[in-house]
Protein backbone atom coordinates (compact mmCIF):
# COMPACT_ATOMS: atom_id res chain seq x y z
CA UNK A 1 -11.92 17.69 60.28
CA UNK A 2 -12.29 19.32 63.67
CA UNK A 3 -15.53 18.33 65.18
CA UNK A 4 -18.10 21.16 67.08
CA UNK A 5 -18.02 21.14 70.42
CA UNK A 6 -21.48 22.04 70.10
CA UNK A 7 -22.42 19.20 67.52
CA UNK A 8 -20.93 16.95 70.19
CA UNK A 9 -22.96 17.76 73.26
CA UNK A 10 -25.79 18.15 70.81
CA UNK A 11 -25.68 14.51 70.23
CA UNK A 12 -25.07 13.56 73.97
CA UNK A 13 -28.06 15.11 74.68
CA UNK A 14 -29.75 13.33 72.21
CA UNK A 15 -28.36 10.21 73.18
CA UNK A 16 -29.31 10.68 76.56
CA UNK A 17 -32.91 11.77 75.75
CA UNK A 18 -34.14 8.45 73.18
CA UNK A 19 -32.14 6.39 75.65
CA UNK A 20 -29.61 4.15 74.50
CA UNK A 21 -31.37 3.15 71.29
CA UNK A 22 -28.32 1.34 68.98
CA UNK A 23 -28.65 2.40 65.68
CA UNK A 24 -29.02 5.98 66.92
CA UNK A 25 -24.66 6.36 65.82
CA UNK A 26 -25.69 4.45 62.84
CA UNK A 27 -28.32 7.04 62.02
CA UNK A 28 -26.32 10.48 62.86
CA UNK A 29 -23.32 8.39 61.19
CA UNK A 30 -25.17 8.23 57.79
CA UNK A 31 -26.47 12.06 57.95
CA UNK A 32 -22.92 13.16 58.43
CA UNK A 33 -21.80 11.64 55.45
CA UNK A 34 -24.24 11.84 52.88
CA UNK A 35 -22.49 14.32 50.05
CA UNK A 36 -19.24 14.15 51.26
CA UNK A 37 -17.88 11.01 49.52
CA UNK A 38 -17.18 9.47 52.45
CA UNK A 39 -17.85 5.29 52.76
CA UNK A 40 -20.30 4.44 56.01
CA UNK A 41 -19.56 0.74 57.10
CA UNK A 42 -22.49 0.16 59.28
CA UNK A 43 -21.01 -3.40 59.94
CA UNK A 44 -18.50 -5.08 61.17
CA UNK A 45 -16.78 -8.20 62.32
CA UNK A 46 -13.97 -8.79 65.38
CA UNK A 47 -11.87 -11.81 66.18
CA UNK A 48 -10.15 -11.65 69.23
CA UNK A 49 -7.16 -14.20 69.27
CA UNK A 50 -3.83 -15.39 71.21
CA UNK A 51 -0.99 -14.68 69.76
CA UNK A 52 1.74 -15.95 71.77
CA UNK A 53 0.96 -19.71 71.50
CA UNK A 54 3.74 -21.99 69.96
CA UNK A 55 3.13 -24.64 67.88
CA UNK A 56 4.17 -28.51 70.15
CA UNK A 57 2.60 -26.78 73.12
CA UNK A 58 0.95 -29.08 75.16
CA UNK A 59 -2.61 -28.03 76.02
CA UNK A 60 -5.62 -29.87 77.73
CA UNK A 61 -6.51 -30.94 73.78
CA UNK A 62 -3.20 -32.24 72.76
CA UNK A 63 -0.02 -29.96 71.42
CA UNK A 64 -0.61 -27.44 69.06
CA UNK A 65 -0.35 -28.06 65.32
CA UNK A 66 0.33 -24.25 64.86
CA UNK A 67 1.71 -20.90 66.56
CA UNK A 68 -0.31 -18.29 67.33
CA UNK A 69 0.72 -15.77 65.27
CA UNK A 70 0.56 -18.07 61.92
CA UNK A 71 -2.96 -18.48 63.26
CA UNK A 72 -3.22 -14.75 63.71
CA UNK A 73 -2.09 -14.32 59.85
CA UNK A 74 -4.03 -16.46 58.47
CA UNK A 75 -7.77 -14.81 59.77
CA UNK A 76 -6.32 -11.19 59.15
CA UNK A 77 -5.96 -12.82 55.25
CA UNK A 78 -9.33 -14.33 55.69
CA UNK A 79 -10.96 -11.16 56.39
CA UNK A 80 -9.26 -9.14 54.42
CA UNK A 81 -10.49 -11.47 51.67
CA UNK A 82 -13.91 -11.37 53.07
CA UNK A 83 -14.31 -7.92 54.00
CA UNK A 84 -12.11 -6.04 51.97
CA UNK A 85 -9.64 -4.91 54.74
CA UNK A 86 -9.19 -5.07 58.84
CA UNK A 87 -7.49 -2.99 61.52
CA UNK A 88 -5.91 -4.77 64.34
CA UNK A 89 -3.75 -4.01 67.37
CA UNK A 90 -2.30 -6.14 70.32
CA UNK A 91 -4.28 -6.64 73.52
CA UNK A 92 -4.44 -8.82 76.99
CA UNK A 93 -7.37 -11.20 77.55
CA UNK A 94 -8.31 -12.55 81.03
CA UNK A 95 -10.73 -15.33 82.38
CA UNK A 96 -11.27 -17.22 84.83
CA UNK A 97 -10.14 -20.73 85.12
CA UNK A 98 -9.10 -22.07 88.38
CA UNK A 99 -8.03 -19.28 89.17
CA UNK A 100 -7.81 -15.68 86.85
CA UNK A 101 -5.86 -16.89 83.46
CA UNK A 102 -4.41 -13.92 80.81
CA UNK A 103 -2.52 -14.13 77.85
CA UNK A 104 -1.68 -11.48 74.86
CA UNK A 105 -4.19 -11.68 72.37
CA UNK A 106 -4.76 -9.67 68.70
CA UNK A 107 -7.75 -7.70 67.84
CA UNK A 108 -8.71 -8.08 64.11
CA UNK A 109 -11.91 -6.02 63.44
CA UNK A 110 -12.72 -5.13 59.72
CA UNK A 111 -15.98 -2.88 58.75
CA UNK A 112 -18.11 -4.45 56.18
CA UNK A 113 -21.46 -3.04 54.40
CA UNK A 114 -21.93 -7.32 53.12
CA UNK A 115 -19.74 -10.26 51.73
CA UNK A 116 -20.77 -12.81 49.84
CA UNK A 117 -21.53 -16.11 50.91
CA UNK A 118 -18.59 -17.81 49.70
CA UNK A 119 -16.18 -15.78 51.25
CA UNK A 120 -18.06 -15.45 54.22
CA UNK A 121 -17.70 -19.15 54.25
CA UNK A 122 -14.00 -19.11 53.86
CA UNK A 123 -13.60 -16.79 57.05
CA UNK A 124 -15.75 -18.95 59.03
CA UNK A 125 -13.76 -21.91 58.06
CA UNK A 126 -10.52 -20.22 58.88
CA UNK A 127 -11.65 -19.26 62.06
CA UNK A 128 -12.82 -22.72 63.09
CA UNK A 129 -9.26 -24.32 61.24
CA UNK A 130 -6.88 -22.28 63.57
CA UNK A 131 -8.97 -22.73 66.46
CA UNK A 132 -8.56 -25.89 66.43
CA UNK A 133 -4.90 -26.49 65.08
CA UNK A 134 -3.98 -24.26 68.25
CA UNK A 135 -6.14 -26.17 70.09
CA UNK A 136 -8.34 -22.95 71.88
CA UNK A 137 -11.06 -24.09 74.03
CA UNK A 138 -13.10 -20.73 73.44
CA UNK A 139 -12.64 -18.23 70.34
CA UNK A 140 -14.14 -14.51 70.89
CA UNK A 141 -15.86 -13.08 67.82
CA UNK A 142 -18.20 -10.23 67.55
CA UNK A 143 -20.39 -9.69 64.57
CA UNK A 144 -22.99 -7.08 64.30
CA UNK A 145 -24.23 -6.44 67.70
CA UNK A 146 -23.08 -9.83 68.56
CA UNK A 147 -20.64 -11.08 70.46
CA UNK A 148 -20.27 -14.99 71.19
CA UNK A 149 -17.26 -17.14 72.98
CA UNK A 150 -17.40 -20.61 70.97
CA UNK A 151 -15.37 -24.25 71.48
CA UNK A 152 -14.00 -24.04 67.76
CA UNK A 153 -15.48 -27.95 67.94
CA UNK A 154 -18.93 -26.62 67.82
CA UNK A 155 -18.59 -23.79 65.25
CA UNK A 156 -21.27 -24.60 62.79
CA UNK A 157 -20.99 -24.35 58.90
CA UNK A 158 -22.36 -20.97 57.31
């Protein structure tokens, strides 16, 4: 599907006008699709973990009960479960510490129109289980409009 360049600047300018209103790509989104058989995932959920820890590491928490990339496996399963699929890709994630800190990191996002609780619960879980068996101090995870850093230690229950 090639996209017209006038449908595109159409909707910048509309963008521009209602200023920066969020569900505005939600809303063109849905008109585009209607009657074409396409799916519209207005949702979705990201994790963004390491993924070159090894398990015995020795952290600030203790050494780590797991690698990384188990870790890594185990929420794209989770979501997948969940959410009924996810897209991921490698990235690099910086902080500061002491001084600036960066390590590789994978990107699991999956689109979602709902789950149900229970295996909504299960991904929450898994988060919070790797988290800590790798012993992360902060976890990165973006729902809806949402993104939060959490201590794994103070994820709550769903």
């Amino acid at each position: 599907m090639t996209e017209d360049p006038e449908d595109v600047s159409r909707l910048i300018r509309w963008l521009k006008r209602l200023g920066g209103e969020p569900e505005l790509i939600d809303k063109w989104v849905e008109r585009n699709v209607k009657g074409t058989g396409a799916t519209c995932l207005t949702n979705d959920v990201t994790v963004i973990f390491p993924s070159g820890c090894r398990k015995g590491e020795e952290t600030p928490r203790g050494p780590r009960e797991m690698n990384c990339a188990e870790a890594v496996q185990r929420i794209v399963d989770a979501m997948t479960v969940a959410f009924g699929g996810t897209t991921s890709w490698r990235g690099y994630g910086t902080w500061v510490g002491d001084s600036v800190v960066g390590e590789d990191v994978a990107v699991i996002q999956s689109g979602h129109h709902c789950t149900d609780k229970e295996k909504a619960r299960k991904f929450v879980e898994t988060v919070k289980d790797v988290g800590l068996k790798t012993k992360q101090e902060a976890l990165s995870i973006r729902g809806t409009n949402k993104f939060i850093i959490v201590d794994p230690e103070k994820i709550k229950r769903l």
